[in-house]
C-alpha atoms as a PDB file:
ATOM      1  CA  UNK A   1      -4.662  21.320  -2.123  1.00  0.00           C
ATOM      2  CA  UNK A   2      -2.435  22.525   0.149  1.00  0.00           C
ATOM      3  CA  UNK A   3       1.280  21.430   1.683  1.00  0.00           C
ATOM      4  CA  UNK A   4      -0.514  19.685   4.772  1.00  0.00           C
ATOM      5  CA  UNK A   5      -3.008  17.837   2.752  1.00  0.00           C
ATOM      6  CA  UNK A   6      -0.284  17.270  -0.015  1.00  0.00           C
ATOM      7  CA  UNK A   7       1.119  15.177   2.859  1.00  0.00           C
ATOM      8  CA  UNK A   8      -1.806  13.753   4.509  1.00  0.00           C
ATOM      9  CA  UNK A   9      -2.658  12.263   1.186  1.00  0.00           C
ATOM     10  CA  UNK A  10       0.658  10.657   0.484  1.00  0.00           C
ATOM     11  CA  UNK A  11       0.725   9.173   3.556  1.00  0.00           C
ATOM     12  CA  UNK A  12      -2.307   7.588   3.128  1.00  0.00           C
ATOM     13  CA  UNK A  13      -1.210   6.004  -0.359  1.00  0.00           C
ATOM     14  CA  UNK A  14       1.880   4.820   1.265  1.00  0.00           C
ATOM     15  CA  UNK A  15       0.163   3.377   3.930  1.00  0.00           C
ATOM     16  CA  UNK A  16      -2.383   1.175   1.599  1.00  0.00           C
ATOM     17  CA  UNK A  17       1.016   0.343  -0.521  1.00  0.00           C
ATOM     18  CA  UNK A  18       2.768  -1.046   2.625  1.00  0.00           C
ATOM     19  CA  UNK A  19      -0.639  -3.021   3.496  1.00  0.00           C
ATOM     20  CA  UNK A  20      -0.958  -4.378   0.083  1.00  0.00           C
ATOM     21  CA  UNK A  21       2.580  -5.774   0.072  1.00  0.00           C
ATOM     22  CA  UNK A  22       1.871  -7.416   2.924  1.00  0.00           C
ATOM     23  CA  UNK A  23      -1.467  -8.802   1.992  1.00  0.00           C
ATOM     24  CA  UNK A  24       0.230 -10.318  -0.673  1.00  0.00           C
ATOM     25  CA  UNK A  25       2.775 -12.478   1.385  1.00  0.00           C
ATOM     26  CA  UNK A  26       0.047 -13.181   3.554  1.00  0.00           C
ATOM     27  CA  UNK A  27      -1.584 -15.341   0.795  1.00  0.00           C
ATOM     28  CA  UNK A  28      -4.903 -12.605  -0.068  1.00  0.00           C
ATOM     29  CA  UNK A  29      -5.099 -12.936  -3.950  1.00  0.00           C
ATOM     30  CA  UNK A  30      -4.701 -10.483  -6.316  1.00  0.00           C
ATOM     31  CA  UNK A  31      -8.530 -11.080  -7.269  1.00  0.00           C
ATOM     32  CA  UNK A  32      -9.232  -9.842  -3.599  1.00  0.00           C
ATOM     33  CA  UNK A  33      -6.604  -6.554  -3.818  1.00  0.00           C
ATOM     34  CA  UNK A  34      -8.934  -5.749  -6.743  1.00  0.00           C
ATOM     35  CA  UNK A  35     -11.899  -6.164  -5.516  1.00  0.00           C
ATOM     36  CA  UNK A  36     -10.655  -4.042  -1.886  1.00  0.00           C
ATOM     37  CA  UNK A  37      -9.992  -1.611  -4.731  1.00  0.00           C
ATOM     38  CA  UNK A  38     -13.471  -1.308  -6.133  1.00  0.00           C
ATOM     39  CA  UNK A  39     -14.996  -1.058  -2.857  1.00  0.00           C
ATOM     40  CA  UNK A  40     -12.864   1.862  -2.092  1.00  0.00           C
ATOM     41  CA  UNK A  41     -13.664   3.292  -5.220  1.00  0.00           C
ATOM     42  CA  UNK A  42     -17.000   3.476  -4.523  1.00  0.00           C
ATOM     43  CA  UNK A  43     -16.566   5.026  -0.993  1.00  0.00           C
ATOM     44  CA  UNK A  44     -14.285   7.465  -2.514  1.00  0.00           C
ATOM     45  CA  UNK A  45     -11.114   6.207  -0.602  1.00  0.00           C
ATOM     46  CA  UNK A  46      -9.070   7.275  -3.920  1.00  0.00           C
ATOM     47  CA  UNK A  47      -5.945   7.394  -1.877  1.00  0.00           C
ATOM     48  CA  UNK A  48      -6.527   3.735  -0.820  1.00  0.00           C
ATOM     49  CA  UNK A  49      -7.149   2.650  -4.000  1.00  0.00           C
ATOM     50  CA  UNK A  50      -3.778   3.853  -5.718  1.00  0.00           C
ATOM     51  CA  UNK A  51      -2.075   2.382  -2.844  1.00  0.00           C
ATOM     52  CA  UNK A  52      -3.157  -0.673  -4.108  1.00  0.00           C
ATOM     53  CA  UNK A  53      -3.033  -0.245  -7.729  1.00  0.00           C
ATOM     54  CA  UNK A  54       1.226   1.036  -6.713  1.00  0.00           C
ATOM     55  CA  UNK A  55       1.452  -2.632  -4.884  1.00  0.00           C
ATOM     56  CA  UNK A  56       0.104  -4.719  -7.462  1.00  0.00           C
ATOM     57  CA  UNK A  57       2.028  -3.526 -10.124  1.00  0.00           C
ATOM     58  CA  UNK A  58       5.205  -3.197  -8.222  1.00  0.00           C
ATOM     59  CA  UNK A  59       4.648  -7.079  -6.710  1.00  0.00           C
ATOM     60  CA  UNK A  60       3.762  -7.419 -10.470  1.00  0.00           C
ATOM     61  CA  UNK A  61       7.233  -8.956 -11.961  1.00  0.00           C
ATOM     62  CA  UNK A  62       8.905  -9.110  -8.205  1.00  0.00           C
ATOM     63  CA  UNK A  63       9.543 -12.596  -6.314  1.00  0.00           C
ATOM     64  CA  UNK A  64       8.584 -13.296  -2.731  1.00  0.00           C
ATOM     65  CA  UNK A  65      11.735 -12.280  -1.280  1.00  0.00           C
ATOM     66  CA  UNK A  66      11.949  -9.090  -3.230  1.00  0.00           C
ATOM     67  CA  UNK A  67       8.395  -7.959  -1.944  1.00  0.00           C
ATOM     68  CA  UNK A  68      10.058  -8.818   1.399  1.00  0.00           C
ATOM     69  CA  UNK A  69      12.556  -6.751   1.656  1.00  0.00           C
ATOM     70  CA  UNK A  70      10.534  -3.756   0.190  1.00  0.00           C
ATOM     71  CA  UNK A  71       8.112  -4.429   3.225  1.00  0.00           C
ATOM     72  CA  UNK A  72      10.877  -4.349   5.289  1.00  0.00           C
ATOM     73  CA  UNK A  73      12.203  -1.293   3.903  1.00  0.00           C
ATOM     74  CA  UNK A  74       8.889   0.469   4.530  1.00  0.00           C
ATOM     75  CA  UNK A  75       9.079  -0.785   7.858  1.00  0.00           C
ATOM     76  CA  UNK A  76      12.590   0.415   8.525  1.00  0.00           C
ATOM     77  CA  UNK A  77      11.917   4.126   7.056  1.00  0.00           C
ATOM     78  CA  UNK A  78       8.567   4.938   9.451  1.00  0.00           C
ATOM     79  CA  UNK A  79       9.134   3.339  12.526  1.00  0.00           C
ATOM     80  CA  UNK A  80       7.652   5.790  15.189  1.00  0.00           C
ATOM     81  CA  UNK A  81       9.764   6.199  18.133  1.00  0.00           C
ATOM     82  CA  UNK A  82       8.160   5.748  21.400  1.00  0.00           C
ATOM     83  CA  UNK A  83       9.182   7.064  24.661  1.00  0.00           C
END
């Protein structure tokens, strides 16, 4: 795997992290997250699916508010700027 894929990949776990954590104060259950998982799994979306398995045990032992702010950190670090 090279440097650009290295990336690409990263991203892409990153990505399904951030979307996770916000799943999660959106209400979707950890029952769903898991099942999203599988489903990837099957379709090979490996990236996705250790995006997911990072959120759920991060949001694991965290409180509402703590799952907020690491959203909002995530937010903060890859705003795009457009012109």
């Amino acid at each position: 795997m090279n440097t650009l894929e290295k990336d690409t990949y990263k991203k892409k776990i990153d990505k399904s992290y951030y979307l996770t954590l916000n799943d999660l104060l959106l209400g979707v259950t950890y029952e769903e997250l898991i099942q999203d998982m599988f489903e990837f799994e099957k379709k090979e979306m490996y990236e996705l699916c250790e995006g997911i398995k990072k959120a759920l045990l991060y949001a694991e032992e965290k409180t509402y508010k703590e799952i907020k702010i690491e959203v909002e950190n995530y937010e903060s670090r890859n705003q795009s700027i457009e012109y």
